[in-house]
C-alpha atoms as a PDB file:
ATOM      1  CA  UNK A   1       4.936 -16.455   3.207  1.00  0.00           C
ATOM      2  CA  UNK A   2       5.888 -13.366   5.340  1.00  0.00           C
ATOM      3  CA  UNK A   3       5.267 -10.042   4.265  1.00  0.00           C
ATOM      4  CA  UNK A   4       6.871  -7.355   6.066  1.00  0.00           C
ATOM      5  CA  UNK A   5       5.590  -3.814   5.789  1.00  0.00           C
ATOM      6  CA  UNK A   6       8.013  -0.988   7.068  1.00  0.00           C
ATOM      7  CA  UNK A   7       6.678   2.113   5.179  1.00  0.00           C
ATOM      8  CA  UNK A   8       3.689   4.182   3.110  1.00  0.00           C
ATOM      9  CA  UNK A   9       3.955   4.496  -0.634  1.00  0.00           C
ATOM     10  CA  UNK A  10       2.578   5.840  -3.177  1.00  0.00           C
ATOM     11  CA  UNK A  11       1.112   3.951  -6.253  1.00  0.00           C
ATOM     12  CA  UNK A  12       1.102   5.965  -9.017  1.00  0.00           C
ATOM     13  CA  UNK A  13      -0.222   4.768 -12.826  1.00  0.00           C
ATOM     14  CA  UNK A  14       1.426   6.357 -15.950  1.00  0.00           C
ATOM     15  CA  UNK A  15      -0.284   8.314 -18.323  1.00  0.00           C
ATOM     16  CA  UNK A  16       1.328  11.492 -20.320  1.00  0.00           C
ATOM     17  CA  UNK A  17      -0.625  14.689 -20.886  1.00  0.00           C
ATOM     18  CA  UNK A  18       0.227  18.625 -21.281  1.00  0.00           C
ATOM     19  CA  UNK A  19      -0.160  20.826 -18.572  1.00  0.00           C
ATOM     20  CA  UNK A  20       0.433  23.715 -16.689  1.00  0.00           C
ATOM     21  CA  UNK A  21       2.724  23.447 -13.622  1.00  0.00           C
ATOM     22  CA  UNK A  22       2.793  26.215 -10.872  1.00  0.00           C
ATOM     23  CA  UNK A  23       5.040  26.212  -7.819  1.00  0.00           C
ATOM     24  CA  UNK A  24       4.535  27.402  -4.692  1.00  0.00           C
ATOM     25  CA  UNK A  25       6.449  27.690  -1.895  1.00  0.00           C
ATOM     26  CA  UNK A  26       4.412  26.738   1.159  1.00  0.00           C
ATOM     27  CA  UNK A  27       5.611  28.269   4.745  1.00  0.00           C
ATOM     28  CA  UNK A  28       3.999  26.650   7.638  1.00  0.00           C
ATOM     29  CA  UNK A  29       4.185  25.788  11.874  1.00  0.00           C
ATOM     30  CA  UNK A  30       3.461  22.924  12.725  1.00  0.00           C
ATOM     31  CA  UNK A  31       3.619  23.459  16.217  1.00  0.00           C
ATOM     32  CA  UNK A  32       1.670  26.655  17.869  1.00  0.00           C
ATOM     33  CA  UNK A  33       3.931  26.569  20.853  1.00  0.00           C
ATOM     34  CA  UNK A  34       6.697  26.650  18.814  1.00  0.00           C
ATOM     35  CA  UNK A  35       6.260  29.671  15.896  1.00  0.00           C
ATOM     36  CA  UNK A  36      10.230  29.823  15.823  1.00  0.00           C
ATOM     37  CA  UNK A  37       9.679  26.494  13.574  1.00  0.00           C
ATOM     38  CA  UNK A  38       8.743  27.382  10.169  1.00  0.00           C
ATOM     39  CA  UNK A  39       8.644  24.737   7.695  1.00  0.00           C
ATOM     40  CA  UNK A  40       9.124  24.751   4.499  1.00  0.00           C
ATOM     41  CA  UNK A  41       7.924  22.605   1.224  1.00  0.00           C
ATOM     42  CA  UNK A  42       7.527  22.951  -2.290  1.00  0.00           C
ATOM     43  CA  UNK A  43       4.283  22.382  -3.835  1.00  0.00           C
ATOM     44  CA  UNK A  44       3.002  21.642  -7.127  1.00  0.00           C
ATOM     45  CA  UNK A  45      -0.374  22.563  -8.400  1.00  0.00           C
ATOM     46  CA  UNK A  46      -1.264  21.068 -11.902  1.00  0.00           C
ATOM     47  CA  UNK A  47      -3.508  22.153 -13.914  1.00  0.00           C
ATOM     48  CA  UNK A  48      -5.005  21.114 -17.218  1.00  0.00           C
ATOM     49  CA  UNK A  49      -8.214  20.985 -18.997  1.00  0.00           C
ATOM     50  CA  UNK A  50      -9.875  18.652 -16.861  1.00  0.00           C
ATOM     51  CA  UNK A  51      -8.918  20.032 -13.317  1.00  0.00           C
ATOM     52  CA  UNK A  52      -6.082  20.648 -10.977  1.00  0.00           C
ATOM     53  CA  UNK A  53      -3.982  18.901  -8.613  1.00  0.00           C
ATOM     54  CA  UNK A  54      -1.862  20.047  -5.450  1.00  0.00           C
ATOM     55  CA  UNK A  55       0.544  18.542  -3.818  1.00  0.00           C
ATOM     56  CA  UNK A  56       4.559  18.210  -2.477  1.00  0.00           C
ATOM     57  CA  UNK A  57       6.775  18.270  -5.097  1.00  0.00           C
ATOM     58  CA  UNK A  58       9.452  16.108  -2.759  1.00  0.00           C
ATOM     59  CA  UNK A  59       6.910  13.826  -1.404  1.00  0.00           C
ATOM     60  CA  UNK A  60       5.479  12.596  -5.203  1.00  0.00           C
ATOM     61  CA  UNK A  61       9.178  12.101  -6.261  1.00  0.00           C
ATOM     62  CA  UNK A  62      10.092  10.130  -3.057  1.00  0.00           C
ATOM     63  CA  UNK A  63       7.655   7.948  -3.200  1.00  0.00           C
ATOM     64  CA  UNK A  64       7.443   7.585  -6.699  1.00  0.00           C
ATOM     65  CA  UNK A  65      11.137   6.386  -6.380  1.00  0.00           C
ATOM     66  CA  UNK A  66      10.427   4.072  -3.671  1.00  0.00           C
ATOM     67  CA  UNK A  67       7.308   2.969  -5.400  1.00  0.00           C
ATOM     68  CA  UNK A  68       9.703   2.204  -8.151  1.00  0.00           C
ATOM     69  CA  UNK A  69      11.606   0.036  -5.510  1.00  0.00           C
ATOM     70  CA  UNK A  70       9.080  -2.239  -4.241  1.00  0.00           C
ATOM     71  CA  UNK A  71       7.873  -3.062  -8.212  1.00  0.00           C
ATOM     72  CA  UNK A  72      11.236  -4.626  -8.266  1.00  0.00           C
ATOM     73  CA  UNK A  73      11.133  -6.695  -5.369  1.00  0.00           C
ATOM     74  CA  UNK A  74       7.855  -8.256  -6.615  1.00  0.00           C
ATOM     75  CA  UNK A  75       9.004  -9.106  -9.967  1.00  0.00           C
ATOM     76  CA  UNK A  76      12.089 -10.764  -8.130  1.00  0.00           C
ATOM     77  CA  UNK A  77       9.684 -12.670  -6.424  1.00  0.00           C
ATOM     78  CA  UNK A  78      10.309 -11.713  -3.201  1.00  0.00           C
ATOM     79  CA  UNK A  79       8.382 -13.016   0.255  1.00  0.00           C
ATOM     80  CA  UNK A  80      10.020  -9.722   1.852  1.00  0.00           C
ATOM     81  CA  UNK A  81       8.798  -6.434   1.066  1.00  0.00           C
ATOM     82  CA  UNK A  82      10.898  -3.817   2.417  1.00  0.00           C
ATOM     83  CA  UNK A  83      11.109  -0.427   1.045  1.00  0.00           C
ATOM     84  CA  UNK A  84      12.671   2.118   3.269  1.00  0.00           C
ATOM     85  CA  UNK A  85      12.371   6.124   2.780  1.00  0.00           C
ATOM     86  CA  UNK A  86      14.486   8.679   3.345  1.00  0.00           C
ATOM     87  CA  UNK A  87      14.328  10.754   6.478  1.00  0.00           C
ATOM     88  CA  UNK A  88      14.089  14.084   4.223  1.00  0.00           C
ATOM     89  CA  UNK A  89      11.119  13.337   2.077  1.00  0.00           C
ATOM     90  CA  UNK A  90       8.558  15.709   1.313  1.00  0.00           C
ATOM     91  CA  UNK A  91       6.726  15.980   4.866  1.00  0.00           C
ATOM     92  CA  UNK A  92       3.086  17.562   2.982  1.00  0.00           C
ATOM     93  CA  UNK A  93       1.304  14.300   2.839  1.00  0.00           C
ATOM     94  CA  UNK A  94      -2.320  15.113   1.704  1.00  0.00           C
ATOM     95  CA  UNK A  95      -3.261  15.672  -2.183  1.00  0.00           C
ATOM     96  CA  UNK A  96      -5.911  18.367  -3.323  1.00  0.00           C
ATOM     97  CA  UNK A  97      -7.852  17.764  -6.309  1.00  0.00           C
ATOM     98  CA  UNK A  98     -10.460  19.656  -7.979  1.00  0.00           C
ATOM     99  CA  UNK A  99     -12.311  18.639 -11.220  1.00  0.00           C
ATOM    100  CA  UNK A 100     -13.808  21.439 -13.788  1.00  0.00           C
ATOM    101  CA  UNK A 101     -15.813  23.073 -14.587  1.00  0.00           C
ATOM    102  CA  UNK A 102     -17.706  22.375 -11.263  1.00  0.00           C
ATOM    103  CA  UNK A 103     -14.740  22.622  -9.041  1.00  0.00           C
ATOM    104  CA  UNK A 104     -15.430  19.601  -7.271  1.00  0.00           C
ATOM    105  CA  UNK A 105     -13.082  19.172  -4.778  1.00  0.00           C
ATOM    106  CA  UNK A 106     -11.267  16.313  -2.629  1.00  0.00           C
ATOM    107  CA  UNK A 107      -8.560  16.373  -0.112  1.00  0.00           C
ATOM    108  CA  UNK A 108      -6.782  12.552  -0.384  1.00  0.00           C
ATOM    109  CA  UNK A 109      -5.076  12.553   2.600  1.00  0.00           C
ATOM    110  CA  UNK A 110      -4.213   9.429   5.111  1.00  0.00           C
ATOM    111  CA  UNK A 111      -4.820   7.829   8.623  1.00  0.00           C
ATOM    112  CA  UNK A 112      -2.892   5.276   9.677  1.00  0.00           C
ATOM    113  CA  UNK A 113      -3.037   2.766   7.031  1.00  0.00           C
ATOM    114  CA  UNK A 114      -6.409   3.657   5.023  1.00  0.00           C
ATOM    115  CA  UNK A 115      -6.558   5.996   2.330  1.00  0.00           C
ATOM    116  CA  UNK A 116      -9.632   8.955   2.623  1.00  0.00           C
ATOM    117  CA  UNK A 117     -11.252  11.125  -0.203  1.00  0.00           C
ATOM    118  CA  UNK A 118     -12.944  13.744   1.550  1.00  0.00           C
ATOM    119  CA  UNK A 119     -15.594  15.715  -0.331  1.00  0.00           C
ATOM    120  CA  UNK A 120     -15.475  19.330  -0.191  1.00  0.00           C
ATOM    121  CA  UNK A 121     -18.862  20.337  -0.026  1.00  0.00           C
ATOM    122  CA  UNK A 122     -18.270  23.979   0.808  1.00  0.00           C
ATOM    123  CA  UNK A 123     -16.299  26.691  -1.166  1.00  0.00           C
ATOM    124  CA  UNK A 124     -14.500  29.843  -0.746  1.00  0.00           C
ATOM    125  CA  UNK A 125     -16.433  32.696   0.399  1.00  0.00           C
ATOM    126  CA  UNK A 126     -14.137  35.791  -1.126  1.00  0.00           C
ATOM    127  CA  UNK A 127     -14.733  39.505  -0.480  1.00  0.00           C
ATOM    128  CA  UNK A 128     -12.201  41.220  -3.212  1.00  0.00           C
ATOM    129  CA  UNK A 129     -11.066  44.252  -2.255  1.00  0.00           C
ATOM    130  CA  UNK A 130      -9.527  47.515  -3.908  1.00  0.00           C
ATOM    131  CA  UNK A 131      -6.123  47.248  -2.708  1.00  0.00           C
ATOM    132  CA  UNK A 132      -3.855  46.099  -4.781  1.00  0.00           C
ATOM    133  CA  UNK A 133       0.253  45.330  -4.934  1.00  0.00           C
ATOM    134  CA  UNK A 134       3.213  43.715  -6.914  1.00  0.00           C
ATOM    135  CA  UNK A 135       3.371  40.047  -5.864  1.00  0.00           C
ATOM    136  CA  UNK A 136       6.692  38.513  -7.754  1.00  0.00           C
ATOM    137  CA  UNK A 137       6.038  39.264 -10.909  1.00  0.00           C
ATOM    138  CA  UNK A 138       2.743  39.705 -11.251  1.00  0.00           C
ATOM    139  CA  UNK A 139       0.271  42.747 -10.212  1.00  0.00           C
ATOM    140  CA  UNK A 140      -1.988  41.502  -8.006  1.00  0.00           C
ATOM    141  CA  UNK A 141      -5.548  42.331  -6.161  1.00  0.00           C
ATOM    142  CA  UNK A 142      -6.627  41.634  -2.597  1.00  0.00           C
ATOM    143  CA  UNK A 143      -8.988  39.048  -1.470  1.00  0.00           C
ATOM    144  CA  UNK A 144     -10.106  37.165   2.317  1.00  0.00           C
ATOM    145  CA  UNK A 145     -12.031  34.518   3.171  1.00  0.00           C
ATOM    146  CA  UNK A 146     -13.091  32.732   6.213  1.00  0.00           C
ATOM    147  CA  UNK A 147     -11.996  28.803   5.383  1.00  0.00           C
ATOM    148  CA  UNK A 148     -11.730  25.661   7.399  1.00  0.00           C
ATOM    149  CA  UNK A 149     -11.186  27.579  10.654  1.00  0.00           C
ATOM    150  CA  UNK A 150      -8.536  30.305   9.444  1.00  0.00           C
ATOM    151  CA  UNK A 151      -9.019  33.687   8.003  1.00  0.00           C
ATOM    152  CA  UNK A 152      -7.554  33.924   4.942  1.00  0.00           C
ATOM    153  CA  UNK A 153      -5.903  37.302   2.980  1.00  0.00           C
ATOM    154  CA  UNK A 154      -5.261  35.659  -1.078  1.00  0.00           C
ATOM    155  CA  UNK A 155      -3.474  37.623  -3.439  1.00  0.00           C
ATOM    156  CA  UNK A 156      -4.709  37.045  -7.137  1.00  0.00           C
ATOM    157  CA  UNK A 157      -3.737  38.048 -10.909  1.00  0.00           C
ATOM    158  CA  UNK A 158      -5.810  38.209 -13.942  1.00  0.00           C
ATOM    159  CA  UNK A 159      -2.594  38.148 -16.012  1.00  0.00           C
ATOM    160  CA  UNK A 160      -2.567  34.067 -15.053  1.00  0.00           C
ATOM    161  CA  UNK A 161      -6.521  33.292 -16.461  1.00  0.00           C
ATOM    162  CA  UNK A 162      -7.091  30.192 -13.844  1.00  0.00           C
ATOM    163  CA  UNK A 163      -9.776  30.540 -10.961  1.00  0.00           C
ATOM    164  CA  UNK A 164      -7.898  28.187  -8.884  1.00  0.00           C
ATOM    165  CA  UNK A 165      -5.233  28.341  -6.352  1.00  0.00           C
ATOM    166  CA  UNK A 166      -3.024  25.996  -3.805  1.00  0.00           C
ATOM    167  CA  UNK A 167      -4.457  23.848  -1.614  1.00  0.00           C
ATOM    168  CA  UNK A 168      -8.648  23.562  -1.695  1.00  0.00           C
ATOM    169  CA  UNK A 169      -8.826  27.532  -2.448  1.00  0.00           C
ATOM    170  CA  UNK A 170     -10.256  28.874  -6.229  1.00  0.00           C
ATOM    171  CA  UNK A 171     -13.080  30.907  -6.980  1.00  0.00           C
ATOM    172  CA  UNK A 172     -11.349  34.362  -7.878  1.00  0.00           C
ATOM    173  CA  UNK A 173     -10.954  36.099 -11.364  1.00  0.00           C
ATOM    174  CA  UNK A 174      -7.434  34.930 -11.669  1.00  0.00           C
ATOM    175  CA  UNK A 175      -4.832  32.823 -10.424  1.00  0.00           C
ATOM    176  CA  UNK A 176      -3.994  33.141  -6.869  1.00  0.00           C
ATOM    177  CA  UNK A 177      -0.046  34.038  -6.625  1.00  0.00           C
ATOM    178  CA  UNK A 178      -0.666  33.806  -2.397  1.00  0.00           C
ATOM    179  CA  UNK A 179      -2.420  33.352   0.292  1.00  0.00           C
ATOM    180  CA  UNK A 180      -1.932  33.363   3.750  1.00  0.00           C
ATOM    181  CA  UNK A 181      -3.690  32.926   7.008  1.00  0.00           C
ATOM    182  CA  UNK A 182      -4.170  35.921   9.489  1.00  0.00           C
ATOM    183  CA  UNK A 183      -1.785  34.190  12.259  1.00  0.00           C
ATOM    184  CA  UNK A 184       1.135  33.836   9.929  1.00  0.00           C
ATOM    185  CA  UNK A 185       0.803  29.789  10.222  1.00  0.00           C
ATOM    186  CA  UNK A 186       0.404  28.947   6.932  1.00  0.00           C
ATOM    187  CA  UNK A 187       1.483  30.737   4.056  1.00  0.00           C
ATOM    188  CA  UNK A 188       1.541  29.706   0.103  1.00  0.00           C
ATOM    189  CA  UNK A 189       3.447  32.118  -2.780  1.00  0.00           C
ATOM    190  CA  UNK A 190       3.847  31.288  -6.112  1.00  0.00           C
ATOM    191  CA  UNK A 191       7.717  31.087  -7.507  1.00  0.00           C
ATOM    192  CA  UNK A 192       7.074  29.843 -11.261  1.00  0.00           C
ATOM    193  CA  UNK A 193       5.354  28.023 -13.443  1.00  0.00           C
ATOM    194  CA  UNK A 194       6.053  26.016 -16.529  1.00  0.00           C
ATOM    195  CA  UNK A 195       4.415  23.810 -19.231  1.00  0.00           C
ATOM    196  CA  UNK A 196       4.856  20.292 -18.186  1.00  0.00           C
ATOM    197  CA  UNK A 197       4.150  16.551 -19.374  1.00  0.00           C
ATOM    198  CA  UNK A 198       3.745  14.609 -16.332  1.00  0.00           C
ATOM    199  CA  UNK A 199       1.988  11.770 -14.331  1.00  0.00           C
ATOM    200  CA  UNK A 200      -1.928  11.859 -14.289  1.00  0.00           C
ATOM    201  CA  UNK A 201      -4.259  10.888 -11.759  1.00  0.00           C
ATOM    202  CA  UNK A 202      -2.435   8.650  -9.363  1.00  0.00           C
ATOM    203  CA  UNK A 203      -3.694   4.755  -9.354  1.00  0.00           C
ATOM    204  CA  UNK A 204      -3.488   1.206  -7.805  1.00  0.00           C
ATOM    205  CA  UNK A 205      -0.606  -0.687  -9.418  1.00  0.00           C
ATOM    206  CA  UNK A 206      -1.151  -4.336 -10.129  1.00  0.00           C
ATOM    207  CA  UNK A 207      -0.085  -6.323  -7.401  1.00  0.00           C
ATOM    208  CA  UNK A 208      -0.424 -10.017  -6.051  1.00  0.00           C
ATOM    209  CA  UNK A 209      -3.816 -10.965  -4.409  1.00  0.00           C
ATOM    210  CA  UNK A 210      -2.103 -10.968  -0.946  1.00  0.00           C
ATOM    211  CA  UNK A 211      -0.125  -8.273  -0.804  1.00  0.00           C
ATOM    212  CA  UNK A 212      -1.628  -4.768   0.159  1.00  0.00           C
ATOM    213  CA  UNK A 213       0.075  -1.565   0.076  1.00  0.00           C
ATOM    214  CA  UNK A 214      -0.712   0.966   3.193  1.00  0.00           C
ATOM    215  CA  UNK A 215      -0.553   4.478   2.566  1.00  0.00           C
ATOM    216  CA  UNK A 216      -1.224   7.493   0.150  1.00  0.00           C
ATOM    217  CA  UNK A 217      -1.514   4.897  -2.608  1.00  0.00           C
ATOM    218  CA  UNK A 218      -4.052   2.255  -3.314  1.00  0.00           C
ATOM    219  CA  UNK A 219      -7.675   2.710  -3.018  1.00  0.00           C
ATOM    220  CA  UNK A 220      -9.406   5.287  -1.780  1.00  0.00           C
ATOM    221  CA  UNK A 221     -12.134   5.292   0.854  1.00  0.00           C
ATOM    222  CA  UNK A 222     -14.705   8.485  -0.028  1.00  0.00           C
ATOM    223  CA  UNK A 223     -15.984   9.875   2.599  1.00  0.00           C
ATOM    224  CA  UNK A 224     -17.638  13.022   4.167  1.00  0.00           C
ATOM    225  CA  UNK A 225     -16.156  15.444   6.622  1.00  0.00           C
ATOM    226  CA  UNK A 226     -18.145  14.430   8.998  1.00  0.00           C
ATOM    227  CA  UNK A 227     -17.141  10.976   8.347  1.00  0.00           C
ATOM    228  CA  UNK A 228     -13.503  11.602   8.565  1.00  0.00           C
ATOM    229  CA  UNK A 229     -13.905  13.363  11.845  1.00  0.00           C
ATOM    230  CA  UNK A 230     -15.406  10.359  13.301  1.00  0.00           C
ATOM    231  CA  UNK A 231     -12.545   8.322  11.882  1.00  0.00           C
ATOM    232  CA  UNK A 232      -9.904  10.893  12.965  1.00  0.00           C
ATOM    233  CA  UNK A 233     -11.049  10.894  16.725  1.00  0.00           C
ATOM    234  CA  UNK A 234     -11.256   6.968  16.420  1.00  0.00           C
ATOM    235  CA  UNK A 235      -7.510   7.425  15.426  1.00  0.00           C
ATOM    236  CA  UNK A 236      -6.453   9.228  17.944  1.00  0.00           C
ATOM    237  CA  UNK A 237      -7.656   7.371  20.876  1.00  0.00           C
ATOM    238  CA  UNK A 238      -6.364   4.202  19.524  1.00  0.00           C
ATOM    239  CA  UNK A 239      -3.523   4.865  17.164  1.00  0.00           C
ATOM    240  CA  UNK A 240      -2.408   1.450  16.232  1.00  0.00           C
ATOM    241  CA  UNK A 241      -5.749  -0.172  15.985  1.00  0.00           C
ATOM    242  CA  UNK A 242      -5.957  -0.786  12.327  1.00  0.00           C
ATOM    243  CA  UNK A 243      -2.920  -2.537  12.508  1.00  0.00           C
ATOM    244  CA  UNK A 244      -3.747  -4.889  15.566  1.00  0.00           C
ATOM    245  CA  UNK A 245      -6.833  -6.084  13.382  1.00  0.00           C
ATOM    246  CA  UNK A 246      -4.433  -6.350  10.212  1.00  0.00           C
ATOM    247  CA  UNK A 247      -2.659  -8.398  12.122  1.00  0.00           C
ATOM    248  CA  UNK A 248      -5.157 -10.422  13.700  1.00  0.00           C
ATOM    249  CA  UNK A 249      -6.896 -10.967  10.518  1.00  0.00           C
ATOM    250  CA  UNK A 250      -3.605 -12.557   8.802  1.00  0.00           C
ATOM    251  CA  UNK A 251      -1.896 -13.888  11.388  1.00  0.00           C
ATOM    252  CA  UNK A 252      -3.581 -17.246  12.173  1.00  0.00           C
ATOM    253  CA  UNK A 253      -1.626 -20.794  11.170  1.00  0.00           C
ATOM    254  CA  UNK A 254      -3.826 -21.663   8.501  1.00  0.00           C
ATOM    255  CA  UNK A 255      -3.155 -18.738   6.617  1.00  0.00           C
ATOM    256  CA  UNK A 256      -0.697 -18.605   3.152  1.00  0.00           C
ATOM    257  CA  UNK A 257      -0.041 -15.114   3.875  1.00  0.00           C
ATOM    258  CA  UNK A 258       1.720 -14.157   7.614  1.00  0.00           C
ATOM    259  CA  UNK A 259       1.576 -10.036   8.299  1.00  0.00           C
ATOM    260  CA  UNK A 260       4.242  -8.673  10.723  1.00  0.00           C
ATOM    261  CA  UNK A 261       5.138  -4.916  11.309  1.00  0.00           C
ATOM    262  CA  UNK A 262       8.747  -3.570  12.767  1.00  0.00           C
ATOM    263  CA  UNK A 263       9.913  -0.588  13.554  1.00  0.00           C
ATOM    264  CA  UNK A 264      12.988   1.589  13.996  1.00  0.00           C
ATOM    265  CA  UNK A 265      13.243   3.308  17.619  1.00  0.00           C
ATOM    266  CA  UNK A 266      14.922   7.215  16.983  1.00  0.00           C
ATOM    267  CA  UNK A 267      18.000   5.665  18.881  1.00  0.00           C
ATOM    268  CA  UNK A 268      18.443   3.218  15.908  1.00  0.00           C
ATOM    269  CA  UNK A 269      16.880  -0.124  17.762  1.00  0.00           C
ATOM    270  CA  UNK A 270      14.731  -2.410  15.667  1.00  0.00           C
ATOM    271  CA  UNK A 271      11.725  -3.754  17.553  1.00  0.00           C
ATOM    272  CA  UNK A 272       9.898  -7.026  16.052  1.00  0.00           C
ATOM    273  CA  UNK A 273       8.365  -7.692  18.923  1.00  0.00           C
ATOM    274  CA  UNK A 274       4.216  -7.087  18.185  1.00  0.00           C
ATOM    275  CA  UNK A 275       3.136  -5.804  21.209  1.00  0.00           C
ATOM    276  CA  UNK A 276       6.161  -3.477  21.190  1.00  0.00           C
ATOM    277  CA  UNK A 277       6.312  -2.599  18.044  1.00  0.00           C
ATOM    278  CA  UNK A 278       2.378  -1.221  18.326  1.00  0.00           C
ATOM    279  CA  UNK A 279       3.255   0.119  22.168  1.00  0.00           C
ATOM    280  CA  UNK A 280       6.141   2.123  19.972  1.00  0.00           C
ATOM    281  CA  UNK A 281       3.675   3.193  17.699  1.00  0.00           C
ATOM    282  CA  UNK A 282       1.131   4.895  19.725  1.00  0.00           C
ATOM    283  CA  UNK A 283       4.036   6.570  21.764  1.00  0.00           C
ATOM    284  CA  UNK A 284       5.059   8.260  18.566  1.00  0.00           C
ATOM    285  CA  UNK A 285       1.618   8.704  16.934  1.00  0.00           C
ATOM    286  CA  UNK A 286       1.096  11.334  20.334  1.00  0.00           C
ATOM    287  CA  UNK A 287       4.551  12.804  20.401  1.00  0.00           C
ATOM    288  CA  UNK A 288       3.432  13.714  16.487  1.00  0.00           C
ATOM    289  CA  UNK A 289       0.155  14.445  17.184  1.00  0.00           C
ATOM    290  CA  UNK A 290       1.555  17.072  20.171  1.00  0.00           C
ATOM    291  CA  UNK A 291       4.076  18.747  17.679  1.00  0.00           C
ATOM    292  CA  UNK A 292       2.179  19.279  14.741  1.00  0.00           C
ATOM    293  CA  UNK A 293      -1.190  21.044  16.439  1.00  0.00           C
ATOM    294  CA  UNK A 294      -1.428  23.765  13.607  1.00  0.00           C
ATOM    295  CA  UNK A 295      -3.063  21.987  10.818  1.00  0.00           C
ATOM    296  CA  UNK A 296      -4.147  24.476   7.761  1.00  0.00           C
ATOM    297  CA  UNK A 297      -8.050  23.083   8.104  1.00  0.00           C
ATOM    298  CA  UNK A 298      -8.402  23.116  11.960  1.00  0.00           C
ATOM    299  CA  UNK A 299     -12.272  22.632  11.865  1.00  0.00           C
ATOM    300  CA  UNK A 300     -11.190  19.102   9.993  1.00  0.00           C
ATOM    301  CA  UNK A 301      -9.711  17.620  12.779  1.00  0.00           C
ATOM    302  CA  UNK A 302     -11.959  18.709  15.480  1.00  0.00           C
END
């Protein structure tokens, strides 16, 4: 059997409860070199009795959908796996959750094909300060912070009676309508908010014995930050090493289960080829890596 993996998914589990939804528009540059290139995402921070969750509102719903996808192809019975994504998915692809009344907080984010939890084992220093403005619709009082590298100004409201805010930032008396780093890198600002039934905390689907989904779904490796630094830098000196061990771990004769990886060049080639396909794959994981230089926790990836 030949399984052929060509994307990250999500694996999401279903289970209905009430909610409040907030959304925030989230401003960023990825590149320092390049501040003419502001992206910009939508994200979703949930929040219910039990705790809150952030992440891209395009992102959840692409993969979802492509999630979705691949469920089909295994009922079908399919040797093949091959789910494709579209080029204009959400591009945010870490997940913040904090649990109450503690506020214990995780960033789920991913590298290469494994799945981290970090711990949060710091919080939000705030200094509130008199001044106060009109932030959408909501009156709003000043707040900064020094935070995973960045200095932080937050804008919060008491009318909205939720410490918490986007991202891994809560701790105020009120919600936090925005916030935004002192360089003008990274910048989140509420636009609405809604009651909501949706999906709760995402979960490994139920899948054959030798098949393994790579990405933001699937289990989660917890680790430190000091942990994921170590992995981070082991990353990116050797980008496609998790795969070349994949690989060499399913790839003998003997073996039911045959792993292969392809890839599409930006010129529209397909290479198959192994030692291609992973030469590809470190050539892109350092054009990223080059481009996107302005993460919003710089002291993480150290």
């Amino acid at each position: 059997m030949k399984i052929v993996f060509t994307a990250l998914f999500l694996v999401t589990g279903l289970s209905i409860f009430a909610q409040n939804r907030f959304f925030y528009e989230y401003k960023y540059i990825p590149d320092s070199s390049n501040r003419e290139d502001v992206k910009t995402e939508m994200m979703l921070l949930d929040i219910d009795k039990n705790g809150s969750s952030y992440y891209s509102r395009d992102k959840f719903i692409a993969d979802s959908t492509s999630m979705a996808n691949l469920q089909k192809q295994l009922k079908g019975g399919s040797g093949n796996l091959n789910v494709n994504r579209k080029d204009n998915a959400g591009q945010v692809g870490y997940k913040v959750t904090k649990s109450y009344p503690d506020y214990k907080t995780f960033l789920i984010t991913r590298v290469s094909m494994d799945q981290y939890k970090i711990i949060e084992d710091r919080k939000p220093e705030w200094k509130i300060l008199p001044e106060k403005q009109k932030i959408g619709a909501y009156n709003a009082q000043k707040a900064t912070a020094s935070y995973g590298g960045r200095e932080w100004v937050a804008w919060f409201t008491t009318e909205i009676p939720f410490q918490d805010g986007p991202y891994k930032f809560y701790g105020l008396p009120g919600l936090i309508v925005q916030i935004e780093d002192t360089t003008g890198s990274h910048r989140m600002t509420l636009q609405g908010n809604k009651k909501t039934e949706a999906f709760a905390a995402l979960s490994e689907t139920e899948l054959p014995g030798n098949v393994k989904i790579m990405g933001i779904g699937g289990k989660e490796i917890e680790v430190t930050e000091d942990q994921f630094k170590k992995v981070w830098k082991a990353y990116v000196n050797d980008p496609s090493k998790n795969m070349r061990e994949m690989m060499m771990r399913n790839g003998g004769d003997n073996n039911n289960t045959r792993v292969t990886f392809k890839v599409q060049t930006q010129d529209g080639r397909e290479i198959t080829d192994q030692n291609q396909v992973f030469r590809e794959i470190e050539k892109n994981t350092k054009e990223s890596l080059a481009k996107n230089n302005n993460p919003i926790e710089p002291d993480l990836y150290k």
